[in-house]
N, C-alpha and C. Protein backbone atom coordinates (compact mmCIF):
# COMPACT_ATOMS: atom_id res chain seq x y z
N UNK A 1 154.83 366.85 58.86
CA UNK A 1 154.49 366.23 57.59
C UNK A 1 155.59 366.58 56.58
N UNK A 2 155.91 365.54 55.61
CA UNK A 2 157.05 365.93 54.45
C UNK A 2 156.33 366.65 53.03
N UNK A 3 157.48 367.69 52.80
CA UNK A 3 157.17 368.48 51.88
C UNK A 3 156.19 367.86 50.28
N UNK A 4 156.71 366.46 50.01
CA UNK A 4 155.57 365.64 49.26
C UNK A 4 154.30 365.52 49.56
N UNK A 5 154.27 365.08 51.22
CA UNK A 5 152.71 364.93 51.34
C UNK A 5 151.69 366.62 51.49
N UNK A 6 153.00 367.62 51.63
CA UNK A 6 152.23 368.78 52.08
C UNK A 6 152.10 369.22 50.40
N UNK A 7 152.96 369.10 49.48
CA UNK A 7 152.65 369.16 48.12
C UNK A 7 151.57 368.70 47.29
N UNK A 8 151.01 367.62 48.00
CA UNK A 8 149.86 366.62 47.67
C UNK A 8 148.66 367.06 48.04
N UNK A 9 148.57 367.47 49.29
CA UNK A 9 147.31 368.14 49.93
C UNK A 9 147.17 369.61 49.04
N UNK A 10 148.51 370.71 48.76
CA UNK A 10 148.27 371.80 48.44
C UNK A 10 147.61 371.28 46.94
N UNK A 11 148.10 370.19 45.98
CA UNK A 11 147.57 370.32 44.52
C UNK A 11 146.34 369.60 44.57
N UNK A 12 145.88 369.51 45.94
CA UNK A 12 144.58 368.71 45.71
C UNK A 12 143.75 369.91 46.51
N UNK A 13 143.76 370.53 47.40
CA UNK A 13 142.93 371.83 47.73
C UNK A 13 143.20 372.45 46.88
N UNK A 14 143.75 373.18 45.40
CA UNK A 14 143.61 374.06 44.58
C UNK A 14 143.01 373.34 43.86
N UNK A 15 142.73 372.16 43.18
CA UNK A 15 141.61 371.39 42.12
C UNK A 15 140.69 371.17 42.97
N UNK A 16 140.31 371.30 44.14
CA UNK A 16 138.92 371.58 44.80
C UNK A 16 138.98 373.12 44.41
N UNK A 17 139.15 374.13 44.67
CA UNK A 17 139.61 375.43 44.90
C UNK A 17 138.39 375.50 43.06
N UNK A 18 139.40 375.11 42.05
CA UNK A 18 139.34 375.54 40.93
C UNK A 18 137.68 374.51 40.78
N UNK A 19 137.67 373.20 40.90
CA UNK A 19 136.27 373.10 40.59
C UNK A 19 135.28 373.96 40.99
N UNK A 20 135.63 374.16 42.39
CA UNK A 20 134.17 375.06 43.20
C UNK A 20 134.18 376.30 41.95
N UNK A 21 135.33 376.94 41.92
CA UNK A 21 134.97 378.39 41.16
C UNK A 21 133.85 378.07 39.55
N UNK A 22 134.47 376.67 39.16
CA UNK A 22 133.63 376.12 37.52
C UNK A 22 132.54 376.21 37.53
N UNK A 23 131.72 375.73 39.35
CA UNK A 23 130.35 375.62 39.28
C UNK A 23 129.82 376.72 39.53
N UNK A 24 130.63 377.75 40.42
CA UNK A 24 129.70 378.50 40.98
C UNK A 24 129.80 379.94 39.57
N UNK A 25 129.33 379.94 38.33
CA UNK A 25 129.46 380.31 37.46
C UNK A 25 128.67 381.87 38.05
N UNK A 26 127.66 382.07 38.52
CA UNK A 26 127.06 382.93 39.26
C UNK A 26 127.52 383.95 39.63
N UNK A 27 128.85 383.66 40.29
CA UNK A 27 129.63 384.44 41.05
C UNK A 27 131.07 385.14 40.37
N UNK A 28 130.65 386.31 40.25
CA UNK A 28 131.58 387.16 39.31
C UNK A 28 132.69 387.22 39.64
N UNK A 29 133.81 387.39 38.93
CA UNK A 29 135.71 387.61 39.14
C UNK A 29 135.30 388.87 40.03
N UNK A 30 134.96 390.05 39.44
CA UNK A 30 134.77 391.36 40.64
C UNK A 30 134.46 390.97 41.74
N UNK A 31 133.33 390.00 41.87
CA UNK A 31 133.27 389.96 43.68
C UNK A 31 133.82 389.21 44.26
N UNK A 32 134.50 387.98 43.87
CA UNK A 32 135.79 387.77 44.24
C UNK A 32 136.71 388.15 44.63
N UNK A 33 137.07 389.09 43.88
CA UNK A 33 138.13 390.06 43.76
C UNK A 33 138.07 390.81 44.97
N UNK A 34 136.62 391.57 44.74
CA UNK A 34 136.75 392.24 46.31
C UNK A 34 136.69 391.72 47.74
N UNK A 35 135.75 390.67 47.58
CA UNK A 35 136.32 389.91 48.81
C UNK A 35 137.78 389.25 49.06
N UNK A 36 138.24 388.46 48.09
CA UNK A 36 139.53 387.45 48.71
C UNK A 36 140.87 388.60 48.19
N UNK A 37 140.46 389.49 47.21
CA UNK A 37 141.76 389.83 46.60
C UNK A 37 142.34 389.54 45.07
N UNK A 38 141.35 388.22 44.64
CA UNK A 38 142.26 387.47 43.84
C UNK A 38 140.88 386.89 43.05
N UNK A 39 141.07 386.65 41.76
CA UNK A 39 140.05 386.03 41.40
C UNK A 39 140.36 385.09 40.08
N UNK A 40 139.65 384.12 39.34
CA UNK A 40 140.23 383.16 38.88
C UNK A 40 140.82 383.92 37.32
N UNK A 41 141.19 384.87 37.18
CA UNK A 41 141.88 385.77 35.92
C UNK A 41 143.46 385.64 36.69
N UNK A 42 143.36 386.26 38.20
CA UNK A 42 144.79 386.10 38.97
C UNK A 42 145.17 384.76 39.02
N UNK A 43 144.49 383.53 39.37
CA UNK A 43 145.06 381.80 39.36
C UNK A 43 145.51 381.51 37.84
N UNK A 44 144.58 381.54 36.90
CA UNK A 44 144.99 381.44 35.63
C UNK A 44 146.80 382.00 35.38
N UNK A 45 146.49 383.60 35.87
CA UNK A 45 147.57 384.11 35.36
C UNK A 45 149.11 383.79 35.88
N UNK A 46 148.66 383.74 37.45
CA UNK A 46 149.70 382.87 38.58
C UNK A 46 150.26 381.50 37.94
N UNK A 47 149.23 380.68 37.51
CA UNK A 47 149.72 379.26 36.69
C UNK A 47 150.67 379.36 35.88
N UNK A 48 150.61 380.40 34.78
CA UNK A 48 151.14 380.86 33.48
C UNK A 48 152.53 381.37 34.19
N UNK A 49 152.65 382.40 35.02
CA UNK A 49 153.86 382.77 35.70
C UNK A 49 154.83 381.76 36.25
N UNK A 50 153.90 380.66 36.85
CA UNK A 50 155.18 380.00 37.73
C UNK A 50 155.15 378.38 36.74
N UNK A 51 154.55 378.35 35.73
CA UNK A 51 154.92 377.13 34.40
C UNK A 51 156.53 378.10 33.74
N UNK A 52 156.50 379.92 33.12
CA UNK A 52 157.52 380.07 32.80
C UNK A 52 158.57 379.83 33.74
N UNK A 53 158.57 380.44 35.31
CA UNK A 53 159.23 379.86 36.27
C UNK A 53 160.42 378.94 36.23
N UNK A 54 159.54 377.13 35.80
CA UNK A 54 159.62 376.66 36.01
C UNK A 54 160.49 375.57 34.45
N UNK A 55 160.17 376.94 33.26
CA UNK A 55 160.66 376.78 31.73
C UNK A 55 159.73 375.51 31.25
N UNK A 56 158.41 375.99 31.91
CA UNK A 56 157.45 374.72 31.16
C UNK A 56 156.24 375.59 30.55
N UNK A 57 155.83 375.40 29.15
CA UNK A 57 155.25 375.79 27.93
C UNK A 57 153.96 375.57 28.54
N UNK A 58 153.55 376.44 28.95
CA UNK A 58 151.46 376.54 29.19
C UNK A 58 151.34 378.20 29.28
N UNK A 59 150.39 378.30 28.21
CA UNK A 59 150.49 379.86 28.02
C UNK A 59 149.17 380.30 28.30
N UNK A 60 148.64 381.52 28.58
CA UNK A 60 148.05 382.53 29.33
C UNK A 60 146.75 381.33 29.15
N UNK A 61 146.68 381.55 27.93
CA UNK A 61 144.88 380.63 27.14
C UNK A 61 144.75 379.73 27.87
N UNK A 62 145.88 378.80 27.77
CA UNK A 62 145.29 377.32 28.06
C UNK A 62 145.47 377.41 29.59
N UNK A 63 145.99 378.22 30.64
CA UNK A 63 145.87 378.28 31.62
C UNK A 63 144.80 378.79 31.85
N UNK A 64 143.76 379.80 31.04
CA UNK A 64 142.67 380.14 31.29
C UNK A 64 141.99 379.27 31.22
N UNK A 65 142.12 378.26 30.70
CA UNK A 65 140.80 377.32 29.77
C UNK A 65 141.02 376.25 31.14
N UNK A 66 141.97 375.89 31.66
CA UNK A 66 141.99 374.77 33.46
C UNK A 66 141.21 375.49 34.30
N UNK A 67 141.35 376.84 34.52
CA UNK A 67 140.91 377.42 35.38
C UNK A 67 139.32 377.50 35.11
N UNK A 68 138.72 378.20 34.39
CA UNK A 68 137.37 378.68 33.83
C UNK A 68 136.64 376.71 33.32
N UNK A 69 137.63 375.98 32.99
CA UNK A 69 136.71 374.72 32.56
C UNK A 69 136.35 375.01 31.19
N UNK A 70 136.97 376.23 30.49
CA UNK A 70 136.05 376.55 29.33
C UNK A 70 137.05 377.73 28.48
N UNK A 71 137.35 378.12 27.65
CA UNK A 71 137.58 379.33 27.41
C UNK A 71 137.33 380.61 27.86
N UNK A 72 138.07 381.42 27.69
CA UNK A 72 137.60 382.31 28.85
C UNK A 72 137.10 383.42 27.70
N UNK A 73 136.90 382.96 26.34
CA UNK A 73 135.72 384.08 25.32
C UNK A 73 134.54 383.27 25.86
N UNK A 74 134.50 382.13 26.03
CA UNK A 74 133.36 381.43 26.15
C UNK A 74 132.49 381.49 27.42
N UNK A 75 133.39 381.74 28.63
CA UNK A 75 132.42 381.69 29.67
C UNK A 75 132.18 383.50 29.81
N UNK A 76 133.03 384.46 29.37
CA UNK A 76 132.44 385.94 29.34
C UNK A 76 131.23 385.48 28.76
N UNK A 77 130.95 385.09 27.36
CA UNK A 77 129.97 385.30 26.58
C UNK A 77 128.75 385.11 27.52
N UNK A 78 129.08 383.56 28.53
CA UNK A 78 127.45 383.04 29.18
C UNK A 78 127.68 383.00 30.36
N UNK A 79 128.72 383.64 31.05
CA UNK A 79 128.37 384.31 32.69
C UNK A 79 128.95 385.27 32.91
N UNK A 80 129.43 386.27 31.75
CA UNK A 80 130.01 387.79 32.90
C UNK A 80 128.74 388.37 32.72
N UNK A 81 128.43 388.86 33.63
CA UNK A 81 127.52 390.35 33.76
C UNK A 81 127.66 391.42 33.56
């Protein structure tokens, strides 16, 4: 397969990736964390890293706010535990 279509599949399994995490609000960054390693504070922050990378302007927030669907004062407030 060419690096476009394998580019296509990867940005479309991470916006599955990132919806599932929006709904499953339930499920805490810690246990994430301890299971996979990584939790959506690390994707957020990964985004933000490889936009400077890449010398494109998306900063920590608004990479939080794709990831979480929401602000990330806003979803602490009504799902961290």
């Amino acid at each position: 397969m060419d690096i476009e279509n394998i580019e296509k599949l990867e940005s479309a399994a991470y916006r599955r990736l990132i919806k599932h995490l929006q709904k499953r609000t339930d499920v805490q960054n810690i246990d994430v964390m301890d299971l996979a390693g990584f939790c959506r504070n690390c994707l957020s922050r990964w985004m933000s890293e490889e936009a400077e990378k890449l010398n494109i302007t998306y900063s920590k927030e608004a990479a939080q706010e794709y990831v979480y669907g929401m602000t990330y004062e806003n979803w602490k407030e009504n799902f961290q535990k």
